[in-house]
N, C-alpha and C. Protein backbone atom coordinates (compact mmCIF):
# COMPACT_ATOMS: atom_id res chain seq x y z
N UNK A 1 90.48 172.49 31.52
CA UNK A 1 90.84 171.07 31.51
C UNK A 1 90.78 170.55 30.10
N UNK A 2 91.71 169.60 29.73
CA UNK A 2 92.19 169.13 28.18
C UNK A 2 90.75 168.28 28.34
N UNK A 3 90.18 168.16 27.11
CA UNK A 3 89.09 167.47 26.55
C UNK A 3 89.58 166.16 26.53
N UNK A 4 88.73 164.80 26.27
CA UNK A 4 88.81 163.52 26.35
C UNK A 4 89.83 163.48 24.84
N UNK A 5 88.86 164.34 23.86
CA UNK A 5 89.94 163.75 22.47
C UNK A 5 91.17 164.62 22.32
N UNK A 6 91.76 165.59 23.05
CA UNK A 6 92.71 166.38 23.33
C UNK A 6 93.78 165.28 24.01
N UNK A 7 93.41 164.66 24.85
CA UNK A 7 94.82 163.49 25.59
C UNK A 7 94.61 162.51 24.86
N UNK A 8 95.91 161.94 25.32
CA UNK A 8 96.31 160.83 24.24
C UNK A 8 96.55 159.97 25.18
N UNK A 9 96.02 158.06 25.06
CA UNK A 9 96.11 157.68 26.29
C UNK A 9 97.97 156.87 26.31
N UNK A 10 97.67 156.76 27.37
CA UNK A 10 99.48 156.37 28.42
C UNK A 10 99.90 154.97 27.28
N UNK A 11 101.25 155.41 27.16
CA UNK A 11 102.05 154.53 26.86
C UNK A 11 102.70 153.78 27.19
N UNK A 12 103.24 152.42 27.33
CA UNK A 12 103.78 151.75 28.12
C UNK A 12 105.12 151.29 26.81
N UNK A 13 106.28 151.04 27.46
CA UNK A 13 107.33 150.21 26.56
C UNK A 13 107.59 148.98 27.24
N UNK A 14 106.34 147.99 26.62
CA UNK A 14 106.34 146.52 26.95
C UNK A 14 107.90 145.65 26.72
N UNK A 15 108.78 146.99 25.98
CA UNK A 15 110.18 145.95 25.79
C UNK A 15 111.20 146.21 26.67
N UNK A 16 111.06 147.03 27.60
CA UNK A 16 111.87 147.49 28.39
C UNK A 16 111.39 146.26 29.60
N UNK A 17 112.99 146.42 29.97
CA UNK A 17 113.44 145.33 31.03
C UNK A 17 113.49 145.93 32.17
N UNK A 18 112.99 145.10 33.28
CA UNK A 18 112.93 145.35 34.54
C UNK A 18 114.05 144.74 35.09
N UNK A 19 114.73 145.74 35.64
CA UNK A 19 116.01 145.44 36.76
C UNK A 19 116.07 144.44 37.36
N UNK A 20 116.82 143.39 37.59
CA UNK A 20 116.59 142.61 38.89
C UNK A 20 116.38 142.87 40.59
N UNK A 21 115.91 142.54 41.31
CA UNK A 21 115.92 143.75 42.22
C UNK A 21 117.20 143.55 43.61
N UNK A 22 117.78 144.24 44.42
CA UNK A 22 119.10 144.36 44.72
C UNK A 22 119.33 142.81 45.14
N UNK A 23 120.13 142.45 45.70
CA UNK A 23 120.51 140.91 46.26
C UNK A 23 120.10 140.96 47.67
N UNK A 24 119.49 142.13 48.31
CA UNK A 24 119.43 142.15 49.75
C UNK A 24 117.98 141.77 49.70
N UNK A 25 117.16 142.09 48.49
CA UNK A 25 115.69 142.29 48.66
C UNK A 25 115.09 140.75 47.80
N UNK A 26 116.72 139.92 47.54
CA UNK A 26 116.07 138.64 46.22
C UNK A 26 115.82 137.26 47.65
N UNK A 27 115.12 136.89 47.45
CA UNK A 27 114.70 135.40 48.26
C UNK A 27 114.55 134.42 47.23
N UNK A 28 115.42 133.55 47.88
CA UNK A 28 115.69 131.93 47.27
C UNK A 28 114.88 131.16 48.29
N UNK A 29 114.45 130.08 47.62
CA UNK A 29 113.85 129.36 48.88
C UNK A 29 114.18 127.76 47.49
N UNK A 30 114.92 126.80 48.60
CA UNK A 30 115.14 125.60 48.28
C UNK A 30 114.52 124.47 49.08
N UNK A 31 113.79 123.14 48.31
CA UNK A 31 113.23 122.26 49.37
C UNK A 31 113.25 120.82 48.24
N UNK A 32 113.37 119.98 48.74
CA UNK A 32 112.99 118.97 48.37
C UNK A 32 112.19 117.91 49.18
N UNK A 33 112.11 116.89 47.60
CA UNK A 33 110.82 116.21 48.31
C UNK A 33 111.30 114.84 47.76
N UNK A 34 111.38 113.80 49.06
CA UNK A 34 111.84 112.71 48.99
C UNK A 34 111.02 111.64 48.34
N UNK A 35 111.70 110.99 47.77
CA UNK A 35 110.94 109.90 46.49
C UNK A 35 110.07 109.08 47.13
N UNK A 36 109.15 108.65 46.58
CA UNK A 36 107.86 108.06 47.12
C UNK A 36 108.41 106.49 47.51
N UNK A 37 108.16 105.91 48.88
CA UNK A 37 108.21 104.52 48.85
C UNK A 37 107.71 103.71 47.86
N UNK A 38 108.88 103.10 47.56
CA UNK A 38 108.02 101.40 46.43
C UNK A 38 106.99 100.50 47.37
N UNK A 39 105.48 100.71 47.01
CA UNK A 39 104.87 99.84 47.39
C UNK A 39 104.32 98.38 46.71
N UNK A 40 104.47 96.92 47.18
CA UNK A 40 104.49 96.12 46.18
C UNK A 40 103.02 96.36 46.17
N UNK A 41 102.72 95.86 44.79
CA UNK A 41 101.34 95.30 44.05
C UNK A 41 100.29 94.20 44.85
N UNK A 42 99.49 94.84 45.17
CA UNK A 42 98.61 93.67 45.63
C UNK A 42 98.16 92.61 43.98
N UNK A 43 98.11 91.41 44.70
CA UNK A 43 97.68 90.55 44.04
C UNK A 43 95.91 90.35 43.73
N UNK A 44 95.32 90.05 42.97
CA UNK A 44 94.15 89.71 42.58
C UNK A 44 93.59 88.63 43.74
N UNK A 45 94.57 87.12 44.01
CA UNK A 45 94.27 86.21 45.12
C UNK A 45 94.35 87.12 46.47
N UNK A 46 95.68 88.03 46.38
CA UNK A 46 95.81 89.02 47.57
C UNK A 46 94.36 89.52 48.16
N UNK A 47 93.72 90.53 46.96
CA UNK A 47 92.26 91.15 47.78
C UNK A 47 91.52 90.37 47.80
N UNK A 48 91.19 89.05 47.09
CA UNK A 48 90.07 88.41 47.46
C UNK A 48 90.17 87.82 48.44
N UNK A 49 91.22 87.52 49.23
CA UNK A 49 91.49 86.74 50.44
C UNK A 49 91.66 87.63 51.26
N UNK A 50 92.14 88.72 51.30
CA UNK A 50 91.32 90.04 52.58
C UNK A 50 90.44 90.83 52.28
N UNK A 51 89.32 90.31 51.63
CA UNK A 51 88.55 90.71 51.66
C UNK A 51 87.33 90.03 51.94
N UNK A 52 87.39 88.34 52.31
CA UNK A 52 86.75 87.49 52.55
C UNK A 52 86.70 87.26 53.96
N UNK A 53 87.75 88.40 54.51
CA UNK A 53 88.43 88.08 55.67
C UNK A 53 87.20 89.13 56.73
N UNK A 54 86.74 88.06 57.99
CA UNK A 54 85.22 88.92 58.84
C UNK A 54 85.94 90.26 58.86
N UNK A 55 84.94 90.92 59.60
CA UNK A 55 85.40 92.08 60.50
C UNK A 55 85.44 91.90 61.59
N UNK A 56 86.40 92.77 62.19
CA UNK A 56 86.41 92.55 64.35
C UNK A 56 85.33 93.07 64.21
N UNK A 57 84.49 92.57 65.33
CA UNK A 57 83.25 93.51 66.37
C UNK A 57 83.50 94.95 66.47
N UNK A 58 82.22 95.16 66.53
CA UNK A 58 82.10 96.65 66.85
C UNK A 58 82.43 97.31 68.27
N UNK A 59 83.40 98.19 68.43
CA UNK A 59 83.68 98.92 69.66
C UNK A 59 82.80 98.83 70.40
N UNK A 60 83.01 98.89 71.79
CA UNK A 60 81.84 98.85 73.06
C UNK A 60 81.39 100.59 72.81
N UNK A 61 82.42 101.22 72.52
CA UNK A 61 82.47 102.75 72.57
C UNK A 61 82.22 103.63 71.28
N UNK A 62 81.84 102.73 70.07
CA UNK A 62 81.26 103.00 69.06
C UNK A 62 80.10 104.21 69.22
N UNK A 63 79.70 104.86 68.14
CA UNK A 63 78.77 105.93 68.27
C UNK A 63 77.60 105.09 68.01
N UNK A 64 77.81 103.84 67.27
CA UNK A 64 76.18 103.57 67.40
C UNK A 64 75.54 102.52 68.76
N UNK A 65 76.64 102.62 69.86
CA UNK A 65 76.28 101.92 70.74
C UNK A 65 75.55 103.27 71.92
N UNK A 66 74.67 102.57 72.43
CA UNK A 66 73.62 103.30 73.47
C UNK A 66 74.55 103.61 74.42
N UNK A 67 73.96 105.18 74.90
CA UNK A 67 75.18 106.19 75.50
C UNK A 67 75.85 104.82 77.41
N UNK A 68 76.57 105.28 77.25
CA UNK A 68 76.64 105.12 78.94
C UNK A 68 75.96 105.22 80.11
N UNK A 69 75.75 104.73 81.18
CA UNK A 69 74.87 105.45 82.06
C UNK A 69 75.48 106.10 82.88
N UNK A 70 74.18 107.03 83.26
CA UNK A 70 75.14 108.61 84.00
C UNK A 70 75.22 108.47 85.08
N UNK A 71 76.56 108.62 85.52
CA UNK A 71 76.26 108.57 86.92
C UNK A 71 76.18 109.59 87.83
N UNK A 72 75.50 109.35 88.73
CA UNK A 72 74.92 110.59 89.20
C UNK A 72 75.80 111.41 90.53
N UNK A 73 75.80 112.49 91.02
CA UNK A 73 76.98 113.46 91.31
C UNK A 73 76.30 112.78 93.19
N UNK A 74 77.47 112.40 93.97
CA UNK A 74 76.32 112.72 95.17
C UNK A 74 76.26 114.26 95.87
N UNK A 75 75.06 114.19 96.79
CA UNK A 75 74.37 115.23 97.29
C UNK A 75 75.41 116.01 97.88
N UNK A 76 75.35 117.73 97.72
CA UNK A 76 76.38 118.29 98.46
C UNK A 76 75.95 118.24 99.68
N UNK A 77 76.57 119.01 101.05
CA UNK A 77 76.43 118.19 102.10
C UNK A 77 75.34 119.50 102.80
N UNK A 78 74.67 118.84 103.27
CA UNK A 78 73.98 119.87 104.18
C UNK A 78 73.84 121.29 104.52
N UNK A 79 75.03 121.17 105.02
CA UNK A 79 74.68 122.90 105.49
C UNK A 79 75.11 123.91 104.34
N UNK A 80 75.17 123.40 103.30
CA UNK A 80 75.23 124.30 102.13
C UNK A 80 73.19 124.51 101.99
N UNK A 81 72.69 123.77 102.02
CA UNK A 81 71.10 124.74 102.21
C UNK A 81 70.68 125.45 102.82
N UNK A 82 71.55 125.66 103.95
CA UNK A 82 71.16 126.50 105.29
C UNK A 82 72.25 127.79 105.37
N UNK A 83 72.55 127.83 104.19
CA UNK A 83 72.97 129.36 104.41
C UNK A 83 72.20 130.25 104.10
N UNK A 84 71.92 131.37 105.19
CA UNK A 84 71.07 131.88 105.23
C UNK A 84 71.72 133.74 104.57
N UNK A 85 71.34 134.67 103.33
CA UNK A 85 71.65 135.38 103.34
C UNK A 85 70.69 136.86 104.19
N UNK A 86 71.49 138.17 104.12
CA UNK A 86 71.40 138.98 105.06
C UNK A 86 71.85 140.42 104.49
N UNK A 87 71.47 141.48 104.50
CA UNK A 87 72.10 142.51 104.10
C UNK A 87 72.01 143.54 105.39
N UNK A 88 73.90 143.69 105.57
CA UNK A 88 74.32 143.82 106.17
C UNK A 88 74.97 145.25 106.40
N UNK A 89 74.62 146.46 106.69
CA UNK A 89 75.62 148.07 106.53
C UNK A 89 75.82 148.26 104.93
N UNK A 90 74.98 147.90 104.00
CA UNK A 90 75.50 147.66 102.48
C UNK A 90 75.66 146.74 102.23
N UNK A 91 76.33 145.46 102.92
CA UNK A 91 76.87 144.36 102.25
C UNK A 91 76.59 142.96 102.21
N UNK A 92 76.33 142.77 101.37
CA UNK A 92 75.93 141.07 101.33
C UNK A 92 76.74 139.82 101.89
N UNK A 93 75.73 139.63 102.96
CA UNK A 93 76.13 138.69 103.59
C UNK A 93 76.08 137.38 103.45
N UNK A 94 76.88 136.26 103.36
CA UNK A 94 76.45 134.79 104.17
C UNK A 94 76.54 134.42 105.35
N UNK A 95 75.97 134.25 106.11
CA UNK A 95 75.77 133.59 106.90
C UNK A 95 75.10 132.00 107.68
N UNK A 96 76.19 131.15 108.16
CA UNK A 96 75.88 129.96 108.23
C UNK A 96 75.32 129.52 109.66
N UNK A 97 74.16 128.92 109.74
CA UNK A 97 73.70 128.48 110.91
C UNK A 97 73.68 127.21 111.60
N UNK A 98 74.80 127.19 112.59
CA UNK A 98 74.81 125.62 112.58
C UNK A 98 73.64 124.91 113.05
N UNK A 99 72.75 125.51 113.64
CA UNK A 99 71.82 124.85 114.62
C UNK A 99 70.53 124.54 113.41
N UNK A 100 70.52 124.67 112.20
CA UNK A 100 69.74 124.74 111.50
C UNK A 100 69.94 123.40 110.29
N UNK A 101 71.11 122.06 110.83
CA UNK A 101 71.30 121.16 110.71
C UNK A 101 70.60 120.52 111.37
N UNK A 102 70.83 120.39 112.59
CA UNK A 102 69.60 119.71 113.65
C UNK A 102 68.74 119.50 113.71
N UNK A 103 67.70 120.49 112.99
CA UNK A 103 66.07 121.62 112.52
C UNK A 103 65.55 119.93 111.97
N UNK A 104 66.62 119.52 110.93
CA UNK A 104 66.57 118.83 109.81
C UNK A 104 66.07 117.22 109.98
């Protein structure tokens, strides 16, 4: 293997021109951008007179207003406590007892 001071390092010809590349592989991309609205000048009397001007009230629904109250879900109905489970040949059963409304 050639020694470090045996190679000579890589040359480049910084004046050589790079091809353009084919017309199938060049992308144009065109856009414009529409001129900014003329906004008039506020006046000096302008901000001091809206700015003297109250504020509306604060939202009912504001974050610094105290939450809502919750309302609460009603009770599911009965005989959803009285299902009674069972294992059955392997398989898990529900089973519902009507007479176990009555109990109640």
């Amino acid at each position: 293997a050639p020694s470090a001071e045996e190679t000579e390092p890589f040359e480049t010809d910084e004046s050589a021109a790079i091809p353009p590349p084919h017309p199938a592989y060049r992308m144009t991309a065109r856009f414009s951008i529409p001129a900014p609205v003329p906004m008039p000048a506020w006046s000096d009397s302008e901000i001091v007179r809206l700015l003297a001007m109250s504020s509306p009230p604060a939202s009912p629904l504001s974050p610094w207003s105290s939450p809502p109250p919750q309302i609460p879900f009603p009770p599911l109905p009965r005989y959803y406590h009285h299902l009674h489970l069972c294992y059955h040949q392997h398989h898990l059963l529900a089973l519902f007892v009507p007479w176990a409304i009555e109990l109640l």
